[in-house]
Structure formats: C-alpha cells, structure tokens
Protein backbone atom coordinates (compact mmCIF):
# COMPACT_ATOMS: atom_id res chain seq x y z
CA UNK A 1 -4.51 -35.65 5.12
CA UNK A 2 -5.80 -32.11 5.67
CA UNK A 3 -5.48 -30.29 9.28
CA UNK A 4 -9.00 -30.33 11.01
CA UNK A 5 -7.60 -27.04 12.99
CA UNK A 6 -10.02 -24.42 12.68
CA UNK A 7 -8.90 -21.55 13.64
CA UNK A 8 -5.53 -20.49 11.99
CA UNK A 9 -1.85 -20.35 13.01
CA UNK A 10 -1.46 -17.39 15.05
CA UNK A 11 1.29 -15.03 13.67
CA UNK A 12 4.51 -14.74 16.36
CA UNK A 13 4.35 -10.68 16.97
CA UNK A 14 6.96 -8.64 19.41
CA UNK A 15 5.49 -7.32 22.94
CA UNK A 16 2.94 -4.42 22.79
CA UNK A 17 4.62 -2.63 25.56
CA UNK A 18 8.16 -3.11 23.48
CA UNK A 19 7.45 -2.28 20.11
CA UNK A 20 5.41 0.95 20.64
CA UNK A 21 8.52 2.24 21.45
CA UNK A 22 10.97 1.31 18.26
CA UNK A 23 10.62 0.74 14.69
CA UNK A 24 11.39 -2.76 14.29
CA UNK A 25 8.83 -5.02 12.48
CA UNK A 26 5.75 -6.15 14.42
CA UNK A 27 4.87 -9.55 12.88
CA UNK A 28 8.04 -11.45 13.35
CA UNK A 29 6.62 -14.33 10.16
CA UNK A 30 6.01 -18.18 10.74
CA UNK A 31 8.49 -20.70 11.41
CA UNK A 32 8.74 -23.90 8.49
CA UNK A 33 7.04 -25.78 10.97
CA UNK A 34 4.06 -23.52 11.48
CA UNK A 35 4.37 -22.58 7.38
CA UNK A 36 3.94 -26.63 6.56
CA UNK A 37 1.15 -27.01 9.40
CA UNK A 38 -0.97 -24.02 8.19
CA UNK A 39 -0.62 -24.73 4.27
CA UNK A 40 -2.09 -28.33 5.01
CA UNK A 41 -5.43 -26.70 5.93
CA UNK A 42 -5.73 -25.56 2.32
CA UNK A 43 -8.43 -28.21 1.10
CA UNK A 44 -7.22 -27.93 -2.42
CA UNK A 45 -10.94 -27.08 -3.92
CA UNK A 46 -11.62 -27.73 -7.51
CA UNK A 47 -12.56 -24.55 -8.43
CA UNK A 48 -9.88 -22.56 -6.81
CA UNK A 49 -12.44 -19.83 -5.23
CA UNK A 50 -9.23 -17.89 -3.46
CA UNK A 51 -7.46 -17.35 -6.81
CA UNK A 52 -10.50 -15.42 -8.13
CA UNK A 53 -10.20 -13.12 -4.72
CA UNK A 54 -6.64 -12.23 -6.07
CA UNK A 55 -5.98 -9.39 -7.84
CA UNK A 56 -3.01 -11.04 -9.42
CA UNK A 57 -4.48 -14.42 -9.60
CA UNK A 58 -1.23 -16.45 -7.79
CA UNK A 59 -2.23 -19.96 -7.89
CA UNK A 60 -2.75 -20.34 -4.79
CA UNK A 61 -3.41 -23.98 -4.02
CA UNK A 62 -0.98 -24.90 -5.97
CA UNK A 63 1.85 -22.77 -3.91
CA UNK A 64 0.12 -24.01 -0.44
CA UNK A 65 0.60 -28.01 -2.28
CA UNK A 66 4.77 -26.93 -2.32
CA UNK A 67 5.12 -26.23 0.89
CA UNK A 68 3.14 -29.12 2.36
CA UNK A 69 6.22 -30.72 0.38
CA UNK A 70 8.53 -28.84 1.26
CA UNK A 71 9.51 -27.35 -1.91
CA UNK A 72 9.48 -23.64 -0.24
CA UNK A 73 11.93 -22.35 -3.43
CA UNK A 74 8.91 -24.08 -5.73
CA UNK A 75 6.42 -22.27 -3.92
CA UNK A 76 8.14 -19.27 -4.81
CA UNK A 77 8.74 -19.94 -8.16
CA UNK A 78 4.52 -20.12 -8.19
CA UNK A 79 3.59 -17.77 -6.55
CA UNK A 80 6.56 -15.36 -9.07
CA UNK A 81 4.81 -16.73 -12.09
CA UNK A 82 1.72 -13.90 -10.79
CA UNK A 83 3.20 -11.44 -8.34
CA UNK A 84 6.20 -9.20 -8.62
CA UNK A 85 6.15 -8.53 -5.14
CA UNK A 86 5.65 -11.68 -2.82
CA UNK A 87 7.37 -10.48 0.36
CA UNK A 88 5.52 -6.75 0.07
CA UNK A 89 1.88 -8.16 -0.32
CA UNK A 90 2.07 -11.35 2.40
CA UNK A 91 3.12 -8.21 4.54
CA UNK A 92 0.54 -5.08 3.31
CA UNK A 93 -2.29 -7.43 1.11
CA UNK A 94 -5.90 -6.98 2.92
CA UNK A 95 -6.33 -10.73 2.52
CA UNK A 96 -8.77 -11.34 4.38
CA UNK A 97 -10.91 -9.09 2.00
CA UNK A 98 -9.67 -10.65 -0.86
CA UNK A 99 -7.99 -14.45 -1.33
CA UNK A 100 -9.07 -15.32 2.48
CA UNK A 101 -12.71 -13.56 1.94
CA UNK A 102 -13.06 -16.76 -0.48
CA UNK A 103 -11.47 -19.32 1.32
CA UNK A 104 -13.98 -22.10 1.70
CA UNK A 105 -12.06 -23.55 5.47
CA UNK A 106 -13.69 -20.37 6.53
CA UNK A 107 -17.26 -21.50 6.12
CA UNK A 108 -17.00 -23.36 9.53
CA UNK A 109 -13.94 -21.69 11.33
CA UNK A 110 -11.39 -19.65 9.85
CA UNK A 111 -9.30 -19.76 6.27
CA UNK A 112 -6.17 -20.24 5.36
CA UNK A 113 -3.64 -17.78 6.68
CA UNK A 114 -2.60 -17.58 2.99
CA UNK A 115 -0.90 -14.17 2.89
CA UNK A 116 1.29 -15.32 6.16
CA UNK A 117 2.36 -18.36 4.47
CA UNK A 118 3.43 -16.19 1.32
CA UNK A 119 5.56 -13.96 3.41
CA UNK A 120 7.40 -17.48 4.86
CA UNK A 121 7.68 -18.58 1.60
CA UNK A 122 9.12 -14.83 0.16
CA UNK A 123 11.24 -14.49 2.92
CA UNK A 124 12.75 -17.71 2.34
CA UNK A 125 13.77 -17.00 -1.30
CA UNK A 126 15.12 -13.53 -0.62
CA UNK A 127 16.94 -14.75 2.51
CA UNK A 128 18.93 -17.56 -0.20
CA UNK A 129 19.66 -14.10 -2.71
CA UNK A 130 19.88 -16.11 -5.57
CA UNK A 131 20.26 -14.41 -9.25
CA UNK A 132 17.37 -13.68 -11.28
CA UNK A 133 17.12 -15.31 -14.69
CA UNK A 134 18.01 -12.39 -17.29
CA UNK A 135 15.12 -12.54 -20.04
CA UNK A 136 16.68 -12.20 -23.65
CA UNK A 137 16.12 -8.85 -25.17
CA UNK A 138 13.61 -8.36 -28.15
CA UNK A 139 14.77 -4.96 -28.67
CA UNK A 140 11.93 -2.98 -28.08
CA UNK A 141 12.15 -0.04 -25.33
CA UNK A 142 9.71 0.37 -22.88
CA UNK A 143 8.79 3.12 -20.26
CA UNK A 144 7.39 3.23 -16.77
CA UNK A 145 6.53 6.43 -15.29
CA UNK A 146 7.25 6.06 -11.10
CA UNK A 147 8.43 2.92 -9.34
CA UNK A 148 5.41 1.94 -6.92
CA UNK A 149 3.65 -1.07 -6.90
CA UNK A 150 2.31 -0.42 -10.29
CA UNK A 151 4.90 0.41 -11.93
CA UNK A 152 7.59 -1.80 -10.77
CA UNK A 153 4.79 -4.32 -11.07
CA UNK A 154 4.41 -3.78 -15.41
CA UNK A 155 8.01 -3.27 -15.06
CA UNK A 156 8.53 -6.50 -13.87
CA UNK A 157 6.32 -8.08 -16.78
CA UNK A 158 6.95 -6.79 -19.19
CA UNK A 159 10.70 -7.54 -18.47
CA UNK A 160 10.13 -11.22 -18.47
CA UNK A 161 8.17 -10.46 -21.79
CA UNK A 162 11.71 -9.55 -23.32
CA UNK A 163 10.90 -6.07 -23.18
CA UNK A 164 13.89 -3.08 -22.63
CA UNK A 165 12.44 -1.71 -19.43
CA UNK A 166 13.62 1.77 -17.88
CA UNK A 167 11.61 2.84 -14.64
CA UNK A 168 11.60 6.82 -14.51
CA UNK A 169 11.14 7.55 -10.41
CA UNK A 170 10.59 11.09 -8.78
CA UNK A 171 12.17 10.13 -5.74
CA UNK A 172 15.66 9.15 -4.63
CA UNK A 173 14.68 5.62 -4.20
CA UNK A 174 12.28 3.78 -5.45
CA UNK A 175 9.65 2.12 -4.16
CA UNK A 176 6.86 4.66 -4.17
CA UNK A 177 4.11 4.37 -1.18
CA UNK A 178 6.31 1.35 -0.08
CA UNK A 179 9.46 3.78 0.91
CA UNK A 180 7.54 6.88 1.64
CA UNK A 181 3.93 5.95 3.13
CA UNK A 182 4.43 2.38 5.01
CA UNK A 183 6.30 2.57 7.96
CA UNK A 184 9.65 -0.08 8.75
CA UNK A 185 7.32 -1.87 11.60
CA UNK A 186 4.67 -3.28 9.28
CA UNK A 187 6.89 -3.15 5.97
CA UNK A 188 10.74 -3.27 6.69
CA UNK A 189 12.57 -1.14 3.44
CA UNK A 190 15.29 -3.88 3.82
CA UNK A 191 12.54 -5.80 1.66
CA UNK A 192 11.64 -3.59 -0.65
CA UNK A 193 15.12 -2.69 -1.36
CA UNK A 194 15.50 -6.50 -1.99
CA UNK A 195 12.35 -6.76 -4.38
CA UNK A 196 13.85 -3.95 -6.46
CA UNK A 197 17.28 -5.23 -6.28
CA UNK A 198 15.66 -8.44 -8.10
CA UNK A 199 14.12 -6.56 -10.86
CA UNK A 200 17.17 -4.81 -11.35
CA UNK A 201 18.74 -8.13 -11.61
CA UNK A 202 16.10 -9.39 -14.39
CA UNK A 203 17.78 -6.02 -16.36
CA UNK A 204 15.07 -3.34 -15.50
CA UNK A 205 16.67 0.29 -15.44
CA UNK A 206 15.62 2.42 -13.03
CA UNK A 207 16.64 6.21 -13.38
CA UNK A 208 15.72 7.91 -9.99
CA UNK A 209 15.18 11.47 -9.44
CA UNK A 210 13.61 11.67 -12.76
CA UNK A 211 10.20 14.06 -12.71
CA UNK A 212 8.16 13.16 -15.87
CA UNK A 213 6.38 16.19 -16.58
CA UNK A 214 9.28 18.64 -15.47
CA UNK A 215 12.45 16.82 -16.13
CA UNK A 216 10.99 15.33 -18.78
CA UNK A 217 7.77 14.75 -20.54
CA UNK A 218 5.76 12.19 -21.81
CA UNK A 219 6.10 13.32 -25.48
CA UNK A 220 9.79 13.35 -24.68
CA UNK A 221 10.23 9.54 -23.89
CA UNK A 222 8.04 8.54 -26.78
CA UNK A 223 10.65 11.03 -28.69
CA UNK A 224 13.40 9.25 -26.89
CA UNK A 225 12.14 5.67 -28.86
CA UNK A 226 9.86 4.26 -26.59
CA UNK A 227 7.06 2.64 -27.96
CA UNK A 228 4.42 2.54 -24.74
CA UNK A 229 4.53 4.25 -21.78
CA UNK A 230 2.83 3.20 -18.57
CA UNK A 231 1.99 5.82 -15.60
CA UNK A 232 2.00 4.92 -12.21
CA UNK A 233 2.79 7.83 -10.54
CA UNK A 234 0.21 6.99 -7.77
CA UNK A 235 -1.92 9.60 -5.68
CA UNK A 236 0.53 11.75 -3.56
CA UNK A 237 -1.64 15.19 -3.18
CA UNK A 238 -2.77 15.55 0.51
CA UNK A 239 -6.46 16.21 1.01
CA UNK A 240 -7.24 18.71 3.98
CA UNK A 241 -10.49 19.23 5.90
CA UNK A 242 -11.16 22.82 5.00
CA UNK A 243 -11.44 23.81 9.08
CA UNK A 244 -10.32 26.38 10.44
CA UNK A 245 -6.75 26.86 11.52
CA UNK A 246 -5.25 23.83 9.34
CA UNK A 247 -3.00 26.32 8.78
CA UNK A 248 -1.18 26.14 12.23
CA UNK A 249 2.07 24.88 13.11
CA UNK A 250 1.98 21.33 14.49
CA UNK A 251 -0.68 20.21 11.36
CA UNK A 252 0.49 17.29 9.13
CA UNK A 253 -0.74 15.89 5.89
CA UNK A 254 -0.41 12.09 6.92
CA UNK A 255 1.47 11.88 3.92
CA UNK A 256 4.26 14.73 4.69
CA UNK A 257 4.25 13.15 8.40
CA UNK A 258 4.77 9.84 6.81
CA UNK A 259 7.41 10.88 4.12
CA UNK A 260 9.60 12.73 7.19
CA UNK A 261 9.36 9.54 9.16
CA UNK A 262 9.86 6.69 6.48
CA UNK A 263 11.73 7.83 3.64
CA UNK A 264 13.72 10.62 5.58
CA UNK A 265 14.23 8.09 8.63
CA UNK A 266 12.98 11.07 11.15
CA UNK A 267 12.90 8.65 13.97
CA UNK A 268 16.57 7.80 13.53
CA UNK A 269 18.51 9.04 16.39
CA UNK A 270 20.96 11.70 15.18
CA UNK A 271 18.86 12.31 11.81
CA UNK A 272 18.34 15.52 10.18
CA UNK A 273 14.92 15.22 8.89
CA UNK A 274 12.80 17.74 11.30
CA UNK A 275 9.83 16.27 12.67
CA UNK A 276 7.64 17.55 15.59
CA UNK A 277 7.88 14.81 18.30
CA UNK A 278 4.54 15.83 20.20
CA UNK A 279 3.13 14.67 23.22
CA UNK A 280 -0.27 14.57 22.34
CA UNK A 281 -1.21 14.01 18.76
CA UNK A 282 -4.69 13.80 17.23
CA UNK A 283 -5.23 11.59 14.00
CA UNK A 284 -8.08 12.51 11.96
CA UNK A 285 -9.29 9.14 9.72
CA UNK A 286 -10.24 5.72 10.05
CA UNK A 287 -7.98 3.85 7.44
CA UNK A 288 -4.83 2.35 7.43
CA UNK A 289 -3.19 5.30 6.55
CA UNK A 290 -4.20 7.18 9.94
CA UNK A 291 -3.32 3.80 11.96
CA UNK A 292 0.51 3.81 10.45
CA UNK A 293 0.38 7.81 11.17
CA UNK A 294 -0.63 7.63 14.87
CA UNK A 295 1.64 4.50 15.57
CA UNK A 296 4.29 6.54 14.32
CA UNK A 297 3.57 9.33 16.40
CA UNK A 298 3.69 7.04 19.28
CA UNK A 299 7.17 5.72 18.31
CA UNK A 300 8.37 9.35 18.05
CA UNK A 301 7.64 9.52 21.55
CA UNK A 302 3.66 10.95 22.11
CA UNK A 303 2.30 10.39 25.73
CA UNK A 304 -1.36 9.97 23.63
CA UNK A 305 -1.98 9.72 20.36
CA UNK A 306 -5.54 9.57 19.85
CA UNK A 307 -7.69 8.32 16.46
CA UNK A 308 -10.67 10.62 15.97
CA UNK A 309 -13.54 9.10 13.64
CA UNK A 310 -16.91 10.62 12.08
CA UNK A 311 -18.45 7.03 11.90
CA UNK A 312 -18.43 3.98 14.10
CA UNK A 313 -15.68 1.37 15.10
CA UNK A 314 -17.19 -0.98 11.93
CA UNK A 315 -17.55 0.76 9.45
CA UNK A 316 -13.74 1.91 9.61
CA UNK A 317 -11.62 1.08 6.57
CA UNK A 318 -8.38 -0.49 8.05
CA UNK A 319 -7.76 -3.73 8.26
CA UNK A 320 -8.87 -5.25 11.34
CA UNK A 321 -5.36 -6.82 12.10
CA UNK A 322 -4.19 -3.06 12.17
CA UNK A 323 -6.63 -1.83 14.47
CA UNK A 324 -6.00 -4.27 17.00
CA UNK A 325 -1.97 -3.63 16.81
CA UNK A 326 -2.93 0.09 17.45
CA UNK A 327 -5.23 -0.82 20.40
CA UNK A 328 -2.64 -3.16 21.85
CA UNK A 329 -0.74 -0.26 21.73
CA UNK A 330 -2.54 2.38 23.66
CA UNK A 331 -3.61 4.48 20.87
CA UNK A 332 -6.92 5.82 22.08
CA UNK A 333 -10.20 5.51 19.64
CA UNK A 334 -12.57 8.42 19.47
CA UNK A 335 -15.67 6.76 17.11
CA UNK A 336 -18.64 8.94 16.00
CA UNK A 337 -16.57 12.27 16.15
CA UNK A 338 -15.46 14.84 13.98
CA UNK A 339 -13.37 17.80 14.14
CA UNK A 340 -15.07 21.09 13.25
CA UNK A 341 -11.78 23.05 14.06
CA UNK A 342 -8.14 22.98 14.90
CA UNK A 343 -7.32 25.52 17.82
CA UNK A 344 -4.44 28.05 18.70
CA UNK A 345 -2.34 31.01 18.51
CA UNK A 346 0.90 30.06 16.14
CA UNK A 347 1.13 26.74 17.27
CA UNK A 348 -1.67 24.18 17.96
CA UNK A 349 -3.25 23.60 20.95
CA UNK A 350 -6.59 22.10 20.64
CA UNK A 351 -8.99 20.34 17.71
CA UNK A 352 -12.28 21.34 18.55
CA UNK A 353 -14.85 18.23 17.71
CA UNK A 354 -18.58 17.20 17.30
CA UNK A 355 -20.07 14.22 18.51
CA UNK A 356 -21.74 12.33 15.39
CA UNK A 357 -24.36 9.98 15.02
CA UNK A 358 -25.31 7.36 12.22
CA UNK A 359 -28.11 8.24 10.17
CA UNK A 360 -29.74 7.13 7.06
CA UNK A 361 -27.21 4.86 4.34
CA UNK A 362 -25.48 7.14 2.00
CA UNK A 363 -24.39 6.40 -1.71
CA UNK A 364 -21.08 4.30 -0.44
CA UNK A 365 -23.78 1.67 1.23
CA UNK A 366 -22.43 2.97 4.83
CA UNK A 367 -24.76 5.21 7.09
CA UNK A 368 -24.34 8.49 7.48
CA UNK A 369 -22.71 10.51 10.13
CA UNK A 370 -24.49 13.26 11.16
CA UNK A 371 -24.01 15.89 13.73
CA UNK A 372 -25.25 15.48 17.72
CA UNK A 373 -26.10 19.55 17.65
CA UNK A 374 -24.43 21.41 20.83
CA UNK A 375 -22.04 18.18 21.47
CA UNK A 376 -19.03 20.56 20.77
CA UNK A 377 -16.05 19.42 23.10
CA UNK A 378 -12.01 20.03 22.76
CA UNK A 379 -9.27 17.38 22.97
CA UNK A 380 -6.42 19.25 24.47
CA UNK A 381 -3.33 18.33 21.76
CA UNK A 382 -0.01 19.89 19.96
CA UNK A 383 -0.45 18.25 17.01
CA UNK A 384 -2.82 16.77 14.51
CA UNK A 385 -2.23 14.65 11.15
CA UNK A 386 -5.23 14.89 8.64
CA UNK A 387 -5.25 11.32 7.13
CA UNK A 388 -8.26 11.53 5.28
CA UNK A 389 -7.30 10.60 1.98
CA UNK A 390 -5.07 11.77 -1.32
CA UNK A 391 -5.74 12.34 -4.88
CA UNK A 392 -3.25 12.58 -7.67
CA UNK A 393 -0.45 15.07 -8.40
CA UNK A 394 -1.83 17.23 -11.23
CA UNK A 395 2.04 17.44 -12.87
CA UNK A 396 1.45 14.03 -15.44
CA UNK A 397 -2.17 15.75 -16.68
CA UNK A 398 -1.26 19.28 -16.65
CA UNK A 399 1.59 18.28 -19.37
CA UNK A 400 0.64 15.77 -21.26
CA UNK A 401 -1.64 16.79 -23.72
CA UNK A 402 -4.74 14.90 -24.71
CA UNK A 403 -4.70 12.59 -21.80
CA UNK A 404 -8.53 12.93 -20.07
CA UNK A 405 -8.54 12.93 -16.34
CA UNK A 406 -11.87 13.22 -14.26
CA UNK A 407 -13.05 15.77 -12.20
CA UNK A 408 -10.79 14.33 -9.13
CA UNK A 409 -7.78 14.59 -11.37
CA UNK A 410 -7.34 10.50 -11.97
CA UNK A 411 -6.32 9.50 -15.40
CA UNK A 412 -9.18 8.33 -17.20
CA UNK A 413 -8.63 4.96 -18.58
CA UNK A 414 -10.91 3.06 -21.42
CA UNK A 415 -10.96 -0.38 -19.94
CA UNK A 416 -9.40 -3.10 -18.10
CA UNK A 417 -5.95 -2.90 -20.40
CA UNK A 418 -5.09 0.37 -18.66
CA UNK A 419 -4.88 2.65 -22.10
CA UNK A 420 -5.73 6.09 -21.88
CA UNK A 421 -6.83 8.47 -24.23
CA UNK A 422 -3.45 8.66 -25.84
CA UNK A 423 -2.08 5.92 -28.19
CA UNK A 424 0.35 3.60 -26.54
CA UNK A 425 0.15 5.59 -23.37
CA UNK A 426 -1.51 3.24 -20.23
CA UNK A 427 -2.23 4.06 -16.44
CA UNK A 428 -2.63 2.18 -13.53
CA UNK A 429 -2.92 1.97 -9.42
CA UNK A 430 -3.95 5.08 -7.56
CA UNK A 431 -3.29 7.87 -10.20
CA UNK A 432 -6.07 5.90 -12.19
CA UNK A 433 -8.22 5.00 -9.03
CA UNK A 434 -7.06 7.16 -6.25
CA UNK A 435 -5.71 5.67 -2.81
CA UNK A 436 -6.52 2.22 -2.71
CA UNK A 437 -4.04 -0.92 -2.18
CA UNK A 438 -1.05 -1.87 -2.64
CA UNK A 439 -2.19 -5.13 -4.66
CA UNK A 440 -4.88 -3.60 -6.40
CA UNK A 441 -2.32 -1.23 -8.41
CA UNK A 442 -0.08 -4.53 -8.74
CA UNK A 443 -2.96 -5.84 -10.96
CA UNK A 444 -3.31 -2.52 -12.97
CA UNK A 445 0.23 -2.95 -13.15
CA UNK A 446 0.25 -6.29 -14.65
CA UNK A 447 -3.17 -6.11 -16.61
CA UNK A 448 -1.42 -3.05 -18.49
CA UNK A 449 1.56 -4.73 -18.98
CA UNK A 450 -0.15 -7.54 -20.94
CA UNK A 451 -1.86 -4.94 -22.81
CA UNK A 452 1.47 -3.27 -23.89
CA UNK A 453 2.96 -6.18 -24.72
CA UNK A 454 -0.54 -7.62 -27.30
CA UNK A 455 -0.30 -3.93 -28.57
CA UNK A 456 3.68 -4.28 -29.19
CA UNK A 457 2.92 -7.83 -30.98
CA UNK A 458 0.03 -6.23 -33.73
CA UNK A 459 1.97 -3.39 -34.51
C-alpha cells in the first residue's frame, strides 16, 4: 500500500536564528519512522526512471523496498553495491537534479525524498561501526592520485575487485573538497572521517602528504610496480575576476577562505589558523560554493554578509535547498549585479558594482547579463570572497609527460573509461571536468575503475 502523501517528509533542521551562529550540522536527518513513511511513497516503477538520474546507478527502488521492511542494514548493503560514499552524497548529492528530477511521484506533487532517506539509512550503518569485509588480494598494485570523491571512489572499487590499492593524498587528511571546501554544518568531517575509516578497513592504503608531481611522479609509481594509475586530483586553482584591487588585504579565493575555515578549523575558538572575521563581507557568485563561503562568514561573526550576482535569482546554480538555508539566515541577495572593482587603501573598504540586466541567451542556454550603463553604486564592506569558480592545479600536467590537457588545463580523457593519452594512466572528477559535483566525480571514479580493472584482466 503506497502513501498517497504528496508532498514529501519535511527534513527536521536546527533554528535559523541558532545555527547562523555555530558550526553544527543544519539538517538534523529523519527519524525510522519518518525514513519507513517516506520510502513507502516510492511506487516501485518498472522501469526504474530514478536509477538512470544516478550517476552511480544505486538501485534505488530496491533500497526504498528495505526500508519499508525494515531491513535498514539491507538497504545499506544496496545502496554499497553502487556508491562508496552513502552518508556524503544523501548529504551534498543535487538530487533533485538528478534521481528526484526522474521520480515519477513528482508528476502530480513531489518525489521521493530519496537522498534524505539514504542519509537515514548511511547514518544507521556507520552509527552500528561494523567491520568491512576484507576482499582477497589478486596481487596486482594499483594507484590513486588524491583522495576526493573520485579517487577514494575507484579506490573503493577497485578494492572490492581484489585489487592492492594505495591512495597518494596532497593533504594531511584525506578527503579532498569534502575536508577542505564543504563546511561541518552541511557535511560534518566526523562522516567523512568514518567513510575513509571504512575503506581503510576493506585494506586501501592511503599515504597522506604525498604530492604526485613533486614528491613523486607519475612515471615514478608506474616505476614503483603499479600497473594503472588513476588521477583525481580535482580542480583546486582559484579563479579571480581580473578587477581592480583584488590585490587588497581582506580578498579571499572562496577556496583559501574555505580551506582556513574547514580543514584548518579557523572558527574553532583558541585555533591558530588566521582568518579575517569581518563585519561586512561581500560574496561574489551564485553557486554553492559562494553560499557555503558567505554562511561561513556569518558564523565567523559578520554583521552582513551579502551575495552579489551578475544574473537573476533563477538562473543561479546552487541548489535551491541551499539558497533558502542562506535566506533563512539573513544573508542578503544582490541579483543582476556585478562588481567592476574592489575599493581601498591597504585594506578593503568597498566593491564598487554595476547593475546588470538580462539580455539575449548566450551559448550556456541562460541569458545574458549585460550592463545598466551609469548604474555604478558601492556596497560599503571589509572583505570580499571571489567564488566564481576553479580550474585544475597545473602540477599533474606540467610533469607528466604526454598526458594532453585542454586549453583550461583539464586532463583530456578519450571516453567514458576515463583513460588519457597515456597507457594505463585514467582521470576523473573535476581535474577532467572542472568544478562540478561531488557525485558526478564519484561516477568518473567508478566508471574508471571498471576500466582499470577490464584493462588489468586482457593484459
């Protein structure tokens, strides 16, 4: 008998006025009760429409059908057949663009709140800690190059595949955008940590502090016996503006603001990491990079914290779900505007902006924002984070040679199995497609991995 509900369960969240002010996690997750009660509105289709919307293809009836029954560590054991990371994506995944987009309850009313009921069921098997099944060894050593989604994703694979698996990181921990660019409200690290704690479990090495093209190169590993290596070393290079006075103190990259505040815990009382805590902060960008940024000013203590946008409310990449937590926040939204400068003597003190109108559509199907002549106004602020995208760290390209980027330094790959122009070497996620999401490189991480592993078979 299905649920005729339809709208979906709401998710539980902490008090606007409460959590703008710490760093605890927002959504606070369903209860069993509302897990079962939202899982029975999954009409079990035939052809499984939300499946094809995954990147990762989780059967996802079939892990709705377990916890009707309440088989929550069966669920689990579904949904881990496909993802690597259950508890990261029903946190970060844009469902509603992707297995929700497809849903059919939401042809009259809304779907399936499957992502939320993946986090229950995630949560529930990390919260039991039981051990991971160690996969026999076949002998054969694999390498993956940085432990993001992507990587810890193919790790994860081609671990249960048998394979030796050693994860070379950059960082101190791994984790990748997960540790560094998602802040502890919308993606607690105590998860992350866990996720990697259960591939470390299944046997995968990880070696942190490790810089493939400066500690060691790609040549190297292959020199060191390892028969494919995969690169997921992501898209960390900041992209700036070219304005005038980017250059002053008090102007972040959202990724270096991001890094301070997640990774080196700047909003920890007593910590070392220095981080401006402004009082009014301007956040250039419209995805959910620049939402995480400007709620994190806000937590750090910002009077306003305002997001500043060439185009119009709609046409804004972030996920809906984020712009409303930032509204219910008091974040302030400047649409149709566009900063033409940033202001001051040493330190910042205004971001001079146009106002912008929408024009014509441009190549990306959206319309163009063009400039209101003589609409030039100043927002009075001490600091501003550019979050207007990354690209990828040159290091992998500039020494490895024979591997073809393009011309915005992303590794070039052949097809859909991830190899580049290098035998046995493969790419995936954001240093392959520049910033995109979290899942996304998760399927580049597992689509490569089941290319390594054919490859490793016919040789």
């Amino acid at each position: 008998m299905h649920d005729m509900r339809l709208t979906k369960h709401e998710m539980p969240v902490l008090d606007p006025k409460e959590r703008s002010r710490h760093f605890q996690e927002v959504a606070l997750g369903y209860t069993a009760q509302i897990a079962r009660e939202e899982a029975q509105r999954c009409l079990n289709c035939r052809h499984k429409p939300c499946v094809e919307g995954c990147p990762v293809h989780i059967n996802i009836p079939s892990f709705l059908k377990k916890v009707v029954e309440g088989d929550d560590e069966g669920a689990y054991q579904v949904i881990a057949e496909s993802s690597t990371l259950p508890a990261v994506c029903g946190r970060v995944c844009p469902q509603e663009s992707q297995c929700e987009k497809h849903c059919v309850r939401g042809i009259k009313g809304e779907a399936v709140a499957i992502g939320r009921v993946e986090r229950y069921v995630a949560d529930t098997h990390l919260a039991r800690a039981d051990k991971e099944e160690v996969p026999a060894s076949n002998g054969i050593k694999m390498a993956v190059v940085g432990a993001g989604p992507a990587g810890l994703t193919c790790a994860g694979e081609l671990r249960r595949r048998g394979y030796d698996v050693t994860i070379f990181e950059a960082l101190h921990v791994p984790g990748g955008v997960l540790v560094y660019g998602i802040p502890e409200f919308r993606l607690p690290k105590s998860i992350v940590h866990a996720e990697v704690e259960k591939l470390k479990k299944m046997g995968v090495i990880i070696a942190t502090d490790v810089v493939i093209g400066r500690t060691l190169t790609v040549d190297e590993l292959f020199e060191q016996g390892f028969q494919s290596v995969f690169i997921g070393t992501g898209a960390g290079l900041p992209r700036f503006m070219g304005i005038p006075g980017e250059n002053l103190r008090g102007v972040y990259s959202a990724n270096e603001f991001l890094t301070r505040v997640n990774l080196m815990k700047a909003y920890e009382t007593g910590s070392k990491t220095p981080i401006q805590r402004a009082k009014r902060v301007a956040v250039v960008g419209g995805g959910n990079v620049a939402m995480d940024a400007a709620r994190c000013a806000l937590r750090l203590g910002a009077e306003e914290v305002s997001i500043i946008y060439r185009r119009s409310e709609s046409e804004m990449p972030a996920r809906k779900e984020e712009v409303e937590h930032a509204k219910e926040e008091g974040i302030v939204f400047r649409m149709l505007t566009n900063p033409v400068a940033v202001m001051g003597n040493e330190d910042v003190t205004h971001i001079r902006c146009l106002k912008m109108q929408l024009g014509e559509p441009d190549a990306s199907g959206r319309c163009r924002p063009e400039e209101v002549p003589g609409s030039e106004f100043d927002i009075e602020v001490d600091a501003v984070i550019m979050a207007i995208g990354t690209s990828p760290n040159p290091l992998i390209r500039t020494t490895t040679a024979g591997l073809e980027t393009n011309k915005w330094g992303c590794i070039v790959t052949k097809d859909e199995s991830g190899l580049t122009s290098r035998d046995h070497v493969y790419a995936g996620g954001d240093a392959v497609t520049g910033a995109a999401t979290v899942i996304l490189a998760m399927g580049a991480g597992k689509t490569a991995a089941e290319a390594m592993d054919d490859a490793a078979k016919n040789s």
